[in-house]
Protein backbone atom coordinates (compact mmCIF):
# COMPACT_ATOMS: atom_id res chain seq x y z
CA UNK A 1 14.42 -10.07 -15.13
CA UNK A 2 12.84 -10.47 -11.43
CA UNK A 3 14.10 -12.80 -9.22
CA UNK A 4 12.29 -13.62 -5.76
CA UNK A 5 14.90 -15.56 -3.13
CA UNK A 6 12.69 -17.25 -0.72
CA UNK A 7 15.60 -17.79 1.90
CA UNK A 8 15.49 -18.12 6.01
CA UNK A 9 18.50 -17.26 6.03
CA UNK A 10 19.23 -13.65 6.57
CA UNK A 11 22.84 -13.23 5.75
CA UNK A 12 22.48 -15.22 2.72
CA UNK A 13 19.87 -14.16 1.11
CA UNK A 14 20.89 -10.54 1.23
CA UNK A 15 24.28 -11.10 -0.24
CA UNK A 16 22.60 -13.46 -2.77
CA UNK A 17 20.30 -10.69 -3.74
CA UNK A 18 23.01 -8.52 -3.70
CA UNK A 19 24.91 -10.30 -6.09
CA UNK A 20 22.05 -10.78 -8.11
CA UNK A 21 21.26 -6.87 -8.80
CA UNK A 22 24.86 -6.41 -9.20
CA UNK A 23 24.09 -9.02 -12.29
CA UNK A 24 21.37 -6.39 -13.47
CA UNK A 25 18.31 -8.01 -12.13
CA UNK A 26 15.27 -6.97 -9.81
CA UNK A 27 15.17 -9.19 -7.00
CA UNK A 28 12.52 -9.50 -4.00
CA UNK A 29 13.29 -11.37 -0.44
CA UNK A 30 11.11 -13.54 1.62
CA UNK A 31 12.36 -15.33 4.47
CA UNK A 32 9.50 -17.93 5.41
CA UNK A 33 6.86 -19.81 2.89
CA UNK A 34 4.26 -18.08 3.77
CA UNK A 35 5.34 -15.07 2.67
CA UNK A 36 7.04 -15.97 -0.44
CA UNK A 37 3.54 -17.57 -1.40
CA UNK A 38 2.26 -13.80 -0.82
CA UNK A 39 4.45 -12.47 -2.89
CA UNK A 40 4.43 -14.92 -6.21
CA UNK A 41 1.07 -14.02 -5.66
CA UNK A 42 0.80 -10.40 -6.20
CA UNK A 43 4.28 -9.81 -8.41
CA UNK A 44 5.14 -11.70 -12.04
CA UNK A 45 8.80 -13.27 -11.09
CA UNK A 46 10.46 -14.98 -13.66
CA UNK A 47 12.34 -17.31 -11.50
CA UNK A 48 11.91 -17.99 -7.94
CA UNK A 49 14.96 -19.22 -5.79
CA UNK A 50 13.20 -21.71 -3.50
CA UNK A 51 14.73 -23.04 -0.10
CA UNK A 52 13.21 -26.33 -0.08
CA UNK A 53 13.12 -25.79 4.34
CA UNK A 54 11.25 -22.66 4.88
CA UNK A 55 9.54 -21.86 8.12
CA UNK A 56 5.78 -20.94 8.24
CA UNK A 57 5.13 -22.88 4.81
CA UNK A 58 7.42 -25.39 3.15
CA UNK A 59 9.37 -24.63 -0.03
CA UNK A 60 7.25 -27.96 -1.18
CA UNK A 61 4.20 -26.40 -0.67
CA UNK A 62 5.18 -22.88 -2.28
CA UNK A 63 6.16 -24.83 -4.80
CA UNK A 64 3.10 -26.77 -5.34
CA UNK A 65 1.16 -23.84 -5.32
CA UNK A 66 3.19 -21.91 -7.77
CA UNK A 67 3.16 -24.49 -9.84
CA UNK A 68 -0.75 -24.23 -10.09
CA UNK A 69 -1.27 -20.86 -9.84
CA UNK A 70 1.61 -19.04 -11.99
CA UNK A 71 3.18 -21.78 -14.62
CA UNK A 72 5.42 -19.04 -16.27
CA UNK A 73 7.61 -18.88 -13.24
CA UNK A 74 10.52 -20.81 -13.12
CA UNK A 75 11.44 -22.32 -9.98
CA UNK A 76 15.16 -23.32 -9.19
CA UNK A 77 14.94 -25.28 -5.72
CA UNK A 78 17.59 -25.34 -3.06
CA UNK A 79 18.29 -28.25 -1.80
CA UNK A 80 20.45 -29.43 1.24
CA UNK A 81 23.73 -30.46 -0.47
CA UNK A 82 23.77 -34.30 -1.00
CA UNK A 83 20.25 -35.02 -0.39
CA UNK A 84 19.56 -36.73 -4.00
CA UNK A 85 15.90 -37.53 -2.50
CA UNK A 86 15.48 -34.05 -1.91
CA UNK A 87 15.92 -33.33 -5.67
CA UNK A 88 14.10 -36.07 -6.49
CA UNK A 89 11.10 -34.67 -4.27
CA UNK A 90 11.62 -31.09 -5.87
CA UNK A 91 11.85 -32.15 -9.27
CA UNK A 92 8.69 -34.25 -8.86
CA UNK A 93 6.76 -31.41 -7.33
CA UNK A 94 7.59 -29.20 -10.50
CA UNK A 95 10.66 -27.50 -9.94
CA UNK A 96 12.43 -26.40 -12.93
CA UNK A 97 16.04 -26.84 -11.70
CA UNK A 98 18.24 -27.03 -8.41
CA UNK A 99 21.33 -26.10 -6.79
CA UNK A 100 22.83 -27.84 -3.91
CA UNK A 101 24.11 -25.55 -0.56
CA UNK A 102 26.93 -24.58 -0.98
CA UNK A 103 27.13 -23.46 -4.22
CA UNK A 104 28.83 -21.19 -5.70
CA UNK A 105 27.18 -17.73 -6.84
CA UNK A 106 28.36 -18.01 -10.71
CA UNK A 107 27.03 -21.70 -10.53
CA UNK A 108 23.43 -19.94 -9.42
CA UNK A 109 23.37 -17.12 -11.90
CA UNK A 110 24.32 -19.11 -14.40
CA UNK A 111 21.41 -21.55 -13.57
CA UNK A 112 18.95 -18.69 -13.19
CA UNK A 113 20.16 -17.25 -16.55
CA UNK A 114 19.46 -20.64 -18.02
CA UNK A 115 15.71 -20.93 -17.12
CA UNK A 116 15.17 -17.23 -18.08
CA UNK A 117 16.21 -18.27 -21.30
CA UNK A 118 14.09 -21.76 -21.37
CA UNK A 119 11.36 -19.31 -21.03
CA UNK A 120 12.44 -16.93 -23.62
CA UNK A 121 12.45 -19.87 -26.54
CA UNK A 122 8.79 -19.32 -26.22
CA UNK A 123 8.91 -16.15 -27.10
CA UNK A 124 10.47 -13.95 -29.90
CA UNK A 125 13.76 -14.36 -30.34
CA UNK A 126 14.34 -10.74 -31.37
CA UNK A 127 11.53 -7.83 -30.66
CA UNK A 128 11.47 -5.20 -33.34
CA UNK A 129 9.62 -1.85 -33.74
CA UNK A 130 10.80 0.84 -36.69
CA UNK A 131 14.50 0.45 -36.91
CA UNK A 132 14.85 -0.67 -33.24
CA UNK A 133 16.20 -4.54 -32.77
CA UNK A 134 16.22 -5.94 -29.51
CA UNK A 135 17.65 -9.72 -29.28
CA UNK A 136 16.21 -10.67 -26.11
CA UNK A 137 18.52 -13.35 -25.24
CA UNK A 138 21.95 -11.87 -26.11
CA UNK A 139 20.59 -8.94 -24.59
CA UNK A 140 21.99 -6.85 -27.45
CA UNK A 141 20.30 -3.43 -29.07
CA UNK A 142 20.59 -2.09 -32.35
CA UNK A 143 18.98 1.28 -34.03
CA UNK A 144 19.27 1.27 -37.83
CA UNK A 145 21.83 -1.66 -37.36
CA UNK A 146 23.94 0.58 -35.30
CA UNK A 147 24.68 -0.96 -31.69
CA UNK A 148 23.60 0.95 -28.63
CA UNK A 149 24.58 0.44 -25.20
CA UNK A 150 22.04 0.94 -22.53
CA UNK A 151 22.25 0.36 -18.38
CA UNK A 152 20.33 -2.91 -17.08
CA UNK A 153 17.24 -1.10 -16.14
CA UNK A 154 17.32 1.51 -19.66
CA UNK A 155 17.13 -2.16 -21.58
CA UNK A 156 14.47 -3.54 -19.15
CA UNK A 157 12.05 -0.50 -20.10
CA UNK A 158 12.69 -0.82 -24.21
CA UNK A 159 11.91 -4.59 -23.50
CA UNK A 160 8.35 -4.05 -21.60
CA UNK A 161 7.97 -1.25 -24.18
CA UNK A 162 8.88 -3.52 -27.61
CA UNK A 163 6.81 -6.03 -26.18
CA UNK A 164 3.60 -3.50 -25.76
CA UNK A 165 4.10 -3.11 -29.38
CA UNK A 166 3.01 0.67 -29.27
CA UNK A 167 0.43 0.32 -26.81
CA UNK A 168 0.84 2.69 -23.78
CA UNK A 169 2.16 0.75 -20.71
CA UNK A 170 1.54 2.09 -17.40
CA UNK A 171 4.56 3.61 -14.83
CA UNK A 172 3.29 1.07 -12.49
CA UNK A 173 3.78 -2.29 -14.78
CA UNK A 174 7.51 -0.51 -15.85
CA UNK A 175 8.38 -0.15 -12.28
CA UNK A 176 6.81 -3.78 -11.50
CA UNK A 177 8.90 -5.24 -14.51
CA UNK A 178 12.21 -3.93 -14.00
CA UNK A 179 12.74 -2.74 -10.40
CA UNK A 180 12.39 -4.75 -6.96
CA UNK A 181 10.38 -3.87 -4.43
CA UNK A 182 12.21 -1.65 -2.50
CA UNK A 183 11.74 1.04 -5.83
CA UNK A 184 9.73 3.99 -4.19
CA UNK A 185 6.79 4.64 -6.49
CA UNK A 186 7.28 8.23 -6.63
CA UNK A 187 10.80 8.71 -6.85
CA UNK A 188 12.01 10.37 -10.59
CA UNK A 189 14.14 7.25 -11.18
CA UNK A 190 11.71 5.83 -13.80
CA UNK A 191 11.59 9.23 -15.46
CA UNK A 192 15.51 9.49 -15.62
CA UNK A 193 16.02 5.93 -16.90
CA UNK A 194 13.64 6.81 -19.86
CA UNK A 195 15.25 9.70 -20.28
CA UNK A 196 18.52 8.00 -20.90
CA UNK A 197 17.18 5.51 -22.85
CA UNK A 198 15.27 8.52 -25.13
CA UNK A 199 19.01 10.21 -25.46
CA UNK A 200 20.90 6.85 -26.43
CA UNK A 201 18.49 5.64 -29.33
CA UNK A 202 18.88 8.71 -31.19
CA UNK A 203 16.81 10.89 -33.45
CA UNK A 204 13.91 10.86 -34.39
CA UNK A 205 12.59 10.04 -30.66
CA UNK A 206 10.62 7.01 -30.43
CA UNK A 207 9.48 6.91 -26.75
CA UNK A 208 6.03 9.16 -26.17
CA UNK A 209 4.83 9.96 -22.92
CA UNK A 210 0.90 9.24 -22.95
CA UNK A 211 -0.60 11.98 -20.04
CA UNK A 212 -2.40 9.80 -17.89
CA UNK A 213 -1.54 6.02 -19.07
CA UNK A 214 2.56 6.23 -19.30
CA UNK A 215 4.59 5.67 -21.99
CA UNK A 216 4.81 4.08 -25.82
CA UNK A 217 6.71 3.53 -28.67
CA UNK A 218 5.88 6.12 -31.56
């Protein structure tokens, strides 16, 4: 899952993003519109978390646009606690969901976790390929029935790879789906993750590197 926390404030949206990875999931910052805007833009996010008072360009306006221009992203608005015309406004702009400031973190994850799923009803409820069973919303794996337990990012690369359906997927769209930004693109991380996931589902190996394109499930 990638999150993007469009949030002015500094302290807070690095310990929300924090808390966020600690949860398992990818997460970009922006700290004005504008720049969220850019962002949504050029990266697939399944959820944004949208101050509704950004400087530079209003969270209405990022959300307007987002709205148009990528309808698959979720947007949970933030809202000055209280302000029931501010939800009202949000809502009515096309945000999928809001929290009120304060709020608690568990309250937000557990809202983010709920569009993520909204958005999941559309698709498959479990991704298959050979004996492999992933069911995307309990997040659980199984090889020939047997359960395996994979790392956050291990299970974020058998996702983009399940839903490539053996075609070869590229180490750029892996490392656009399951890390954040801050990923260096040549660092071996992506390399040791699929090497993990390679050990943990067993024999016969199922994961081919293609020379050139990436990787794909045999």
């Amino acid at each position: 899952m990638r999150v993007l926390i469009a949030e002015d404030e500094l302290r807070l949206a690095a310990t929300v993003a924090r808390g966020l990875r600690r949860e398992g999931m990818a997460v970009d910052v922006a700290t004005d519109g504008s720049e969220a805007l850019y962002k949504a833009r050029v990266t697939h996010y399944d959820v944004v978390v949208l101050d509704r008072d950004l400087p530079e360009l209003h969270g209405d306006d990022v959300a307007r646009a987002l709205v148009e221009e990528k309808p698959r992203t979720k947007i949970l608005m933030v809202t000055a606690a209280g302000r029931v015309d501010q939800v009202v406004d949000g809502l009515g702009i096309g945000a999928d969901d809001y929290v009120a400031k304060p709020f608690r973190f568990a309250e937000l994850v557990a809202r983010i976790r709920a569009l993520t799923r909204r958005r999941e009803e559309l698709r498959r409820a479990v991704l298959r390929h050979g004996d492999i069973e992933l069911d995307v919303a309990r997040r659980d794996v199984r090889r020939g029935g047997a359960p395996i337990d994979l790392s956050p990012k291990e299970l974020g690369v058998l996702e983009v790879l399940l839903e490539a359906d053996g075609a070869a997927v590229s180490i750029g769209t892996l490392l656009d789906r399951v890390w954040d930004e801050n990923i260096d693109p040549w660092t071996n991380t992506l390399r040791m993750t699929v090497m993990g996931l390679r050990r943990k589902l067993g024999e016969p190996a199922v994961i081919e590197t293609v020379r050139g394109a990436g990787y794909r499930l045999a």
